[in-house]
PDB file of N, CA and C in Angstrom:
ATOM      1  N   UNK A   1     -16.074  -2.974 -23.814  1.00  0.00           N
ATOM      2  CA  UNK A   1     -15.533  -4.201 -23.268  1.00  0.00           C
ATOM      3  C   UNK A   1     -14.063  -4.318 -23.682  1.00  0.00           C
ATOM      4  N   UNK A   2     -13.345  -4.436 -22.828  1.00  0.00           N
ATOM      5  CA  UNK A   2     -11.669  -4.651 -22.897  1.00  0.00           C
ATOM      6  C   UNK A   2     -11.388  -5.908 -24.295  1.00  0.00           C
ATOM      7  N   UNK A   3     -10.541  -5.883 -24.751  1.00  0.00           N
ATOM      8  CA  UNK A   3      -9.875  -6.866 -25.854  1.00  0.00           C
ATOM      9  C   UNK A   3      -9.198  -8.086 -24.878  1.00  0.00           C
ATOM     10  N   UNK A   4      -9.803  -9.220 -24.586  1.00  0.00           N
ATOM     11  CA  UNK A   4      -8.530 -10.326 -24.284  1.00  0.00           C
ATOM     12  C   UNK A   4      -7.246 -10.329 -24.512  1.00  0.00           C
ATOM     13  N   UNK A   5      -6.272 -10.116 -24.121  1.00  0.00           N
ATOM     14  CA  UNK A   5      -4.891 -10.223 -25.157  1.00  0.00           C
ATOM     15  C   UNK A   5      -4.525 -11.836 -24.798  1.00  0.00           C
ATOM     16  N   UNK A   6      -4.465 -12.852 -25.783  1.00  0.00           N
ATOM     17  CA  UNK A   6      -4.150 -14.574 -26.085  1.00  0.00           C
ATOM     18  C   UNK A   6      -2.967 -14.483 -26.069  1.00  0.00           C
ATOM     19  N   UNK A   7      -2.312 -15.434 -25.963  1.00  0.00           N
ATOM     20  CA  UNK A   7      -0.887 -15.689 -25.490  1.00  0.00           C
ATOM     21  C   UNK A   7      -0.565 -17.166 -26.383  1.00  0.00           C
ATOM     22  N   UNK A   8       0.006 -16.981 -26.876  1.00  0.00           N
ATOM     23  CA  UNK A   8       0.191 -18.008 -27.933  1.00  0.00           C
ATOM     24  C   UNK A   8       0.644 -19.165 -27.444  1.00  0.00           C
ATOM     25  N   UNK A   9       0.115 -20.680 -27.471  1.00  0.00           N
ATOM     26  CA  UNK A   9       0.231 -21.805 -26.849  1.00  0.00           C
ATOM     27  C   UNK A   9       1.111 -22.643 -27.338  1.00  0.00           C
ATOM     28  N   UNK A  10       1.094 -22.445 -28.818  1.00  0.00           N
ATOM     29  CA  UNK A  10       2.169 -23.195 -29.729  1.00  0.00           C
ATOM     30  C   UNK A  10       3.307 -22.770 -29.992  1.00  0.00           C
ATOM     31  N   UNK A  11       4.242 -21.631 -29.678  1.00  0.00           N
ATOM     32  CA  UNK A  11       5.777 -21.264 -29.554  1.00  0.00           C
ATOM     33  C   UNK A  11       5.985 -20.895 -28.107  1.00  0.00           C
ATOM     34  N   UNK A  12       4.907 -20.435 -26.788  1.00  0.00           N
ATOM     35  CA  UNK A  12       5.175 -20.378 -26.247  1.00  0.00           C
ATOM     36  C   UNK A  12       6.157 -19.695 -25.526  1.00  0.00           C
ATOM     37  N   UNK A  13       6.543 -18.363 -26.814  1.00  0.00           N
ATOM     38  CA  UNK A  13       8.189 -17.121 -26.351  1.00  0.00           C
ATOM     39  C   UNK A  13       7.683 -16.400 -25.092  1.00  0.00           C
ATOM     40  N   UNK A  14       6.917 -16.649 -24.750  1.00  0.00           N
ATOM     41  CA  UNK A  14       5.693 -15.361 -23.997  1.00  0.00           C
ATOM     42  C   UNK A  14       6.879 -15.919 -22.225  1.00  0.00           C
ATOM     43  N   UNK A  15       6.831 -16.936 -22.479  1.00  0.00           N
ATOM     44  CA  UNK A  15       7.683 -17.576 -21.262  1.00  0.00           C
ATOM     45  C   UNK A  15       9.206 -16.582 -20.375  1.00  0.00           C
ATOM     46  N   UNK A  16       9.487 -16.213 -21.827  1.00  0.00           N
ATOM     47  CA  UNK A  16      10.919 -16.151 -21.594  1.00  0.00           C
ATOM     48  C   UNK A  16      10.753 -14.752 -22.780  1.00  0.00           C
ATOM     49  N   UNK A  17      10.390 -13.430 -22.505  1.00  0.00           N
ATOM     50  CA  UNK A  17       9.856 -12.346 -23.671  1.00  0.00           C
ATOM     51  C   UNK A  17      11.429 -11.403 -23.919  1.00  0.00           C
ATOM     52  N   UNK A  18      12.074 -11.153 -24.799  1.00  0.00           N
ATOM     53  CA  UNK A  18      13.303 -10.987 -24.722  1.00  0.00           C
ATOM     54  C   UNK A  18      13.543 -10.081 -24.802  1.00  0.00           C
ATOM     55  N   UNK A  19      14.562  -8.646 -24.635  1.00  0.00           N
ATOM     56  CA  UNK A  19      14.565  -7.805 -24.358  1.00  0.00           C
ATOM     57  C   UNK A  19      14.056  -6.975 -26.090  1.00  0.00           C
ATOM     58  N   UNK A  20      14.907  -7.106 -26.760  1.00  0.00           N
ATOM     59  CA  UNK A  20      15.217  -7.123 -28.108  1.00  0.00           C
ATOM     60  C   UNK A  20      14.754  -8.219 -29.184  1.00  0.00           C
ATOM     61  N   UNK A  21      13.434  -8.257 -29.485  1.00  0.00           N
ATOM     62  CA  UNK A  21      12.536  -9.025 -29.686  1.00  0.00           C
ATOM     63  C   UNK A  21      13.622  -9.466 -31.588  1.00  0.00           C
ATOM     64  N   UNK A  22      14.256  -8.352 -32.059  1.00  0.00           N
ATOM     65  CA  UNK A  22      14.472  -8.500 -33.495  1.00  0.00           C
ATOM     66  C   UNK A  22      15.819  -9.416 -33.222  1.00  0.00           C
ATOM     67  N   UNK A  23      16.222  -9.207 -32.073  1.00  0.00           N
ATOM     68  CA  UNK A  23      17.990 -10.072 -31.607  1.00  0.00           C
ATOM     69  C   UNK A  23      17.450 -11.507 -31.965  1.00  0.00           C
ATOM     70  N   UNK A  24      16.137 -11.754 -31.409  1.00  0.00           N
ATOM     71  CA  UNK A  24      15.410 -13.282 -30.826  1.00  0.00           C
ATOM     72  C   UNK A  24      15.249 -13.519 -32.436  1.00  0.00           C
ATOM     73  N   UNK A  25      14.331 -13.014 -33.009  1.00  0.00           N
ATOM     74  CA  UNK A  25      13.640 -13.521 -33.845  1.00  0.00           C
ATOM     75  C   UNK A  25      14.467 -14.122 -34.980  1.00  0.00           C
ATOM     76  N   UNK A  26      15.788 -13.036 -35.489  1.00  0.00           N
ATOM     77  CA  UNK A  26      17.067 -13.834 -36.102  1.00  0.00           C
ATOM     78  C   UNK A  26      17.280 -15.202 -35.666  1.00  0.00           C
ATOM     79  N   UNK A  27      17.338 -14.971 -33.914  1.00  0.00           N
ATOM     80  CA  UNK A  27      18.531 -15.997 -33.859  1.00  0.00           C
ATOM     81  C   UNK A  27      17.347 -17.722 -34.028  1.00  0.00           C
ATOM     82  N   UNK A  28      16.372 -16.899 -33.723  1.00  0.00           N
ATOM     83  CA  UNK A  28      15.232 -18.440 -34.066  1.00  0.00           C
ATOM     84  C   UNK A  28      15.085 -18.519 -35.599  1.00  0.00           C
ATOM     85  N   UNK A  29      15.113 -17.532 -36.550  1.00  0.00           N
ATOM     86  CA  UNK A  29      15.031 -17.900 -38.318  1.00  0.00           C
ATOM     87  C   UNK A  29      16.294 -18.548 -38.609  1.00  0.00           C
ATOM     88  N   UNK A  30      17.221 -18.299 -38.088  1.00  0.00           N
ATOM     89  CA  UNK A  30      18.822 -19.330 -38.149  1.00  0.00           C
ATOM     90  C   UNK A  30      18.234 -20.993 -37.739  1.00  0.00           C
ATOM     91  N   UNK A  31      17.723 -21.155 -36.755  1.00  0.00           N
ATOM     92  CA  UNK A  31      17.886 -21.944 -36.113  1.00  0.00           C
ATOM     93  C   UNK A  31      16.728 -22.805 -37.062  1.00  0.00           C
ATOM     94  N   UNK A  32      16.013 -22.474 -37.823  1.00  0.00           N
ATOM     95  CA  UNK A  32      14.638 -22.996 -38.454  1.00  0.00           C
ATOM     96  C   UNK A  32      15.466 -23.939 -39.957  1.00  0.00           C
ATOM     97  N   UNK A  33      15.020 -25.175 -39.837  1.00  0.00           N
ATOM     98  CA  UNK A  33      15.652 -25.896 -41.032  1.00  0.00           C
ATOM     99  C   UNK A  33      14.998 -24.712 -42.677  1.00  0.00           C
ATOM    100  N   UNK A  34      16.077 -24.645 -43.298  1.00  0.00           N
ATOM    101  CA  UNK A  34      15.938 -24.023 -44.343  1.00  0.00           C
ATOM    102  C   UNK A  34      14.871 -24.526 -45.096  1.00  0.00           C
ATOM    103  N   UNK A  35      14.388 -25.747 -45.182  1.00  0.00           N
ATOM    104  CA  UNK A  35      13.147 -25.878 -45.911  1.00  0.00           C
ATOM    105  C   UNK A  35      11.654 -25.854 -45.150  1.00  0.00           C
ATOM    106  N   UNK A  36      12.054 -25.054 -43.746  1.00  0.00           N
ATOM    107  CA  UNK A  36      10.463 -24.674 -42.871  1.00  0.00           C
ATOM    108  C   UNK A  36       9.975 -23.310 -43.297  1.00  0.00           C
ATOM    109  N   UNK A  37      11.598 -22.663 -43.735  1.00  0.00           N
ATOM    110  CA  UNK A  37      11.646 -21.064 -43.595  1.00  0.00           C
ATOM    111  C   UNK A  37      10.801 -20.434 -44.674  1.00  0.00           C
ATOM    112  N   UNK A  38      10.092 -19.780 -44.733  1.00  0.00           N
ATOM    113  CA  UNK A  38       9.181 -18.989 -45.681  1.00  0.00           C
ATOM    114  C   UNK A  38      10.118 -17.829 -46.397  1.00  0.00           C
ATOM    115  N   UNK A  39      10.053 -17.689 -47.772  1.00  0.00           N
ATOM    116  CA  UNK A  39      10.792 -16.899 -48.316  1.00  0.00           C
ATOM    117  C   UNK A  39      10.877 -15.239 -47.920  1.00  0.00           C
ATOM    118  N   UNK A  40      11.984 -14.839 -48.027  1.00  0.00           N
ATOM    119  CA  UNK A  40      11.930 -13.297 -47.543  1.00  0.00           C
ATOM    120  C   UNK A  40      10.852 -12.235 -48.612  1.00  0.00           C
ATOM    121  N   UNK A  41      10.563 -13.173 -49.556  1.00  0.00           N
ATOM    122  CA  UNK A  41       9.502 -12.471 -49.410  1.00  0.00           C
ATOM    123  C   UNK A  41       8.619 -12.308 -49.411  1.00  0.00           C
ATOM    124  N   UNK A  42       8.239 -13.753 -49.284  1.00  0.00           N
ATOM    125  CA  UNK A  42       7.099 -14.440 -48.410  1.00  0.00           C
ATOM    126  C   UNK A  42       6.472 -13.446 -47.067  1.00  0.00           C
ATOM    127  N   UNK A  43       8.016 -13.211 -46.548  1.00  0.00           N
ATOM    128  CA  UNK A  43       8.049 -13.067 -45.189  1.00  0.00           C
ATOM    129  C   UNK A  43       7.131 -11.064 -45.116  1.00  0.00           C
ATOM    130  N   UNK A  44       7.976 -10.474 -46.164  1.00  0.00           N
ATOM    131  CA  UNK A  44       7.642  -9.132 -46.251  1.00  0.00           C
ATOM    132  C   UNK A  44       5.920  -9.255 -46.800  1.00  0.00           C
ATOM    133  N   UNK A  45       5.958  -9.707 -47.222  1.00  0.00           N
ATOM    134  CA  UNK A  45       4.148  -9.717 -47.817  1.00  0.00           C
ATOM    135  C   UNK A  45       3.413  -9.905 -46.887  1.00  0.00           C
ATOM    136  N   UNK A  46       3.762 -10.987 -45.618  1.00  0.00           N
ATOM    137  CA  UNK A  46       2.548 -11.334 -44.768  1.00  0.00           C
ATOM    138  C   UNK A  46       2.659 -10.213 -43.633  1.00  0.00           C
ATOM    139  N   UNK A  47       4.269  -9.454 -43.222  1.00  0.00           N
ATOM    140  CA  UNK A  47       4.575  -8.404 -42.646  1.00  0.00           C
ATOM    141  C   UNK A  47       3.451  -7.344 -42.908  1.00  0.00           C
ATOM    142  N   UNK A  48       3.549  -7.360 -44.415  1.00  0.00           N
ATOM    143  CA  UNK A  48       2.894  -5.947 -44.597  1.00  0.00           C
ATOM    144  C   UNK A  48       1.546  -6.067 -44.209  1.00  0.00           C
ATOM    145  N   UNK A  49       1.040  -7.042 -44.691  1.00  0.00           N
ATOM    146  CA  UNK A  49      -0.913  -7.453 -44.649  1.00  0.00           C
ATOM    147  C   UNK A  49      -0.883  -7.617 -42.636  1.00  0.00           C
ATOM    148  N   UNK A  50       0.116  -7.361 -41.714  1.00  0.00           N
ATOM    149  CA  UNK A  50      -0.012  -7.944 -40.467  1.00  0.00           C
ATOM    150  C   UNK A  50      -0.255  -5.991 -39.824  1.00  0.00           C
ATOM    151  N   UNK A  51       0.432  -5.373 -40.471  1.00  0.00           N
ATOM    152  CA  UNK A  51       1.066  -3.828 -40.417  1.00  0.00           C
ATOM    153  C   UNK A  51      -0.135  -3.426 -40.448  1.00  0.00           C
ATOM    154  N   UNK A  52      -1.385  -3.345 -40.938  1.00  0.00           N
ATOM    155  CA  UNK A  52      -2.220  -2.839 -41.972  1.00  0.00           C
ATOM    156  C   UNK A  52      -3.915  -3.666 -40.617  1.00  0.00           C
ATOM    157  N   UNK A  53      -3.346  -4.681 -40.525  1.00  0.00           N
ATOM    158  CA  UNK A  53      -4.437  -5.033 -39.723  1.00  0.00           C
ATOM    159  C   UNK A  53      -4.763  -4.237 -38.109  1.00  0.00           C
ATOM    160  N   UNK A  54      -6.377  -4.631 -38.143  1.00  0.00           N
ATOM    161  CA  UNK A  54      -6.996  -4.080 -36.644  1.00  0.00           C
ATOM    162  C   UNK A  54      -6.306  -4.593 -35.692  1.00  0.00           C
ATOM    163  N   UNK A  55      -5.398  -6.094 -35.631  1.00  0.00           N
ATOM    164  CA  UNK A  55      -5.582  -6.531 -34.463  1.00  0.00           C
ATOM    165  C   UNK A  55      -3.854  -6.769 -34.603  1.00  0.00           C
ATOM    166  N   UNK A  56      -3.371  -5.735 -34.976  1.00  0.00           N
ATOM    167  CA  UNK A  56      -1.718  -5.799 -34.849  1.00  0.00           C
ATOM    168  C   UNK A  56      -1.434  -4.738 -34.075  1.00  0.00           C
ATOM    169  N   UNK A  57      -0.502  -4.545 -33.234  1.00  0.00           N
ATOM    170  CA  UNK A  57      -0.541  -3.489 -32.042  1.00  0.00           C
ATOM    171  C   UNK A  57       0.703  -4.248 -31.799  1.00  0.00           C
ATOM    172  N   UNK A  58       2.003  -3.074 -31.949  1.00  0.00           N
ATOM    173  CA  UNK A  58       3.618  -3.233 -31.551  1.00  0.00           C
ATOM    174  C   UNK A  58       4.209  -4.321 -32.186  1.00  0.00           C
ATOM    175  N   UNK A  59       3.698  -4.546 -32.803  1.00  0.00           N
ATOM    176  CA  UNK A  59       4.656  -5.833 -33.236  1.00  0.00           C
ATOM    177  C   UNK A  59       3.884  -7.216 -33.521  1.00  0.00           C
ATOM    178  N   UNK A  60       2.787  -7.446 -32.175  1.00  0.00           N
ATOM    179  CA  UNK A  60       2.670  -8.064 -31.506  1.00  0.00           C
ATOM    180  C   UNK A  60       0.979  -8.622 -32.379  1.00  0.00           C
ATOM    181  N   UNK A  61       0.473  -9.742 -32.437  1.00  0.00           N
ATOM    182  CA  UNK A  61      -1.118  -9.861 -32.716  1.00  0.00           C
ATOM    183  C   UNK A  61      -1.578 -10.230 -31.753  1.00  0.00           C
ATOM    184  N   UNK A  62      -3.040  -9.391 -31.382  1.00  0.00           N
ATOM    185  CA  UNK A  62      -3.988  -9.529 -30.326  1.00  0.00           C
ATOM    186  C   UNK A  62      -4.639 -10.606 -30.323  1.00  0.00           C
ATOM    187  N   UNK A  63      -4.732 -11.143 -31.482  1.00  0.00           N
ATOM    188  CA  UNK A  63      -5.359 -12.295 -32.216  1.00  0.00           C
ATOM    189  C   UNK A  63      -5.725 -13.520 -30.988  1.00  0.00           C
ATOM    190  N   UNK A  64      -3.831 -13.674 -30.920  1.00  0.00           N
ATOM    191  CA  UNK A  64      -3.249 -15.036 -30.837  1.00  0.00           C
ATOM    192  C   UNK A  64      -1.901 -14.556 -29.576  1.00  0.00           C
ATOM    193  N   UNK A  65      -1.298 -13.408 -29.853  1.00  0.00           N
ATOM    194  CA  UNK A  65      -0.970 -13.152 -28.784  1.00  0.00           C
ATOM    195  C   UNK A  65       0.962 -12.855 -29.043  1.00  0.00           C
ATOM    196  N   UNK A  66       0.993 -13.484 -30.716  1.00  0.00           N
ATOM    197  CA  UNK A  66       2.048 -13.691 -31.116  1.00  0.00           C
ATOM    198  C   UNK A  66       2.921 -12.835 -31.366  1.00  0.00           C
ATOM    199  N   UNK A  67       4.457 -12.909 -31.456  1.00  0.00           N
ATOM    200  CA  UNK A  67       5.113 -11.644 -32.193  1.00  0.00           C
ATOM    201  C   UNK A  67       4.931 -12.236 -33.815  1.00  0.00           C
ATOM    202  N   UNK A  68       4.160 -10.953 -34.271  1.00  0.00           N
ATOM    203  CA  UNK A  68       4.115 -11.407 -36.165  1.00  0.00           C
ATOM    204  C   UNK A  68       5.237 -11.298 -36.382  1.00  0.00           C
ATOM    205  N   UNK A  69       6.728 -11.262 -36.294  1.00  0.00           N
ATOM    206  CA  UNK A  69       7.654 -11.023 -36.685  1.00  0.00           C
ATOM    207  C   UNK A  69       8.288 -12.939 -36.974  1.00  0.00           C
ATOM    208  N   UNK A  70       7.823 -13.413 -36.005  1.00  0.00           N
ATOM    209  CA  UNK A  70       8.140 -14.652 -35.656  1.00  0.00           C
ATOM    210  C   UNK A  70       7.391 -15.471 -36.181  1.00  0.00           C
ATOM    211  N   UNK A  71       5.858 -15.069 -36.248  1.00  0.00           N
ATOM    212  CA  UNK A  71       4.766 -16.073 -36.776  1.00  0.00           C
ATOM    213  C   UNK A  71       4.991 -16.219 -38.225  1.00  0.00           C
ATOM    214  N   UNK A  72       5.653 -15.235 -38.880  1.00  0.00           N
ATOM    215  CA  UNK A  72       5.849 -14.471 -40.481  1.00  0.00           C
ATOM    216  C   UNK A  72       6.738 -16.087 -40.966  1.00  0.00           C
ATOM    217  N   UNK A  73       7.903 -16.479 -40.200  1.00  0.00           N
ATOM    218  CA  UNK A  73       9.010 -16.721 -40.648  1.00  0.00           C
ATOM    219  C   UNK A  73       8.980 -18.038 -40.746  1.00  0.00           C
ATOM    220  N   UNK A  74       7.863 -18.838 -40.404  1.00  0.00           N
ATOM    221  CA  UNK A  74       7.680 -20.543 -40.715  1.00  0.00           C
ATOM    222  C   UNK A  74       6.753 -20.228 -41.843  1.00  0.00           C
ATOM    223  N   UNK A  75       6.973 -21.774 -42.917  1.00  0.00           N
ATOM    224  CA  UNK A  75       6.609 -21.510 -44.341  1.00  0.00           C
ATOM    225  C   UNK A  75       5.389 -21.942 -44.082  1.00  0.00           C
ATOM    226  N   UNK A  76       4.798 -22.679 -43.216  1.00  0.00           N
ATOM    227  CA  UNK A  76       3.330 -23.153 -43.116  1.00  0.00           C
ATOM    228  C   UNK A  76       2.437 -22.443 -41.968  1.00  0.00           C
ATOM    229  N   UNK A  77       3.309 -21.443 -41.119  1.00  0.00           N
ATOM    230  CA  UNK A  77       2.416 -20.655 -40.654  1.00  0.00           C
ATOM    231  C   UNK A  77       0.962 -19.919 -41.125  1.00  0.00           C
ATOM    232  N   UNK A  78       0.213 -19.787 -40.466  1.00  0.00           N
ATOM    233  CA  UNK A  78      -1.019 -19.027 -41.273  1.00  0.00           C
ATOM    234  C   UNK A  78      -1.858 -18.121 -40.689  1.00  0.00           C
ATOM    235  N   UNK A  79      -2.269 -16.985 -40.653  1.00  0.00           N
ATOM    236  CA  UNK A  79      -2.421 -15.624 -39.655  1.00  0.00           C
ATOM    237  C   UNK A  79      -3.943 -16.219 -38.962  1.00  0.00           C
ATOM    238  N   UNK A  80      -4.121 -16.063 -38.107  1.00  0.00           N
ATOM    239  CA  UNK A  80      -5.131 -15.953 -36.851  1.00  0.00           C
ATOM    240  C   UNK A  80      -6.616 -15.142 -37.213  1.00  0.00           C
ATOM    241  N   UNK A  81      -6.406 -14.571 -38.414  1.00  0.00           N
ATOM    242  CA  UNK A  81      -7.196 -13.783 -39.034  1.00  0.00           C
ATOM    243  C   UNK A  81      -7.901 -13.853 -40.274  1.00  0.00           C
ATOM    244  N   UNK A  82      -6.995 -15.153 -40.516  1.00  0.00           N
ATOM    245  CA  UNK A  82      -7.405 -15.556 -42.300  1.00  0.00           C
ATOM    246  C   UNK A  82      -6.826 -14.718 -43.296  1.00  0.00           C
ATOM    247  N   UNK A  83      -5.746 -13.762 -43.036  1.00  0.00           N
ATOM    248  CA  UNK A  83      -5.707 -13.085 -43.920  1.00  0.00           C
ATOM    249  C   UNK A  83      -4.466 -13.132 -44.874  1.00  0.00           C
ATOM    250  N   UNK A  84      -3.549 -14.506 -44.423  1.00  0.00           N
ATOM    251  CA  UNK A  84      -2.387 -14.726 -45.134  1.00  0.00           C
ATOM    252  C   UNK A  84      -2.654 -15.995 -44.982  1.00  0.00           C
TER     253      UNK A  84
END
């Protein structure tokens, strides 16, 4: 049976998917009030545990539909998987 791929309802980038997903994702961690932003290395820890999972494929989680690159970088974000 095929995997659903979810499309994430709550950032909604899926709209507008950018060429250069790492150009985007900067220019949205700039744009994030400094006390939303999850520490860098916050950010690398949940990276790595996202790297490592079944349901990470390009970048991207099958989960939810999200770029983990983006989901990583809010401090109250929380993985689709339970696993951060």
């Amino acid at each position: 049976m095929k995997e659903k791929i979810l499309i994430c309802k709550k950032c909604e980038i899926m709209q507008s998917v950018p060429e250069d997903i790492a150009e985007y994702a900067d220019r949205l961690y700039r744009l994030l009030d400094t006390k939303d932003r999850a520490a860098d290395s916050l950010m690398e820890e949940r990276l790595l545990i996202c790297e490592k999972c079944e349901k990470h494929e390009g970048g991207t989680c099958l989960s939810c539909g999200c770029y983990t690159i983006v989901r990583v970088m809010k401090k109250d974000s929380r993985c689709p998987q339970k696993k951060w």
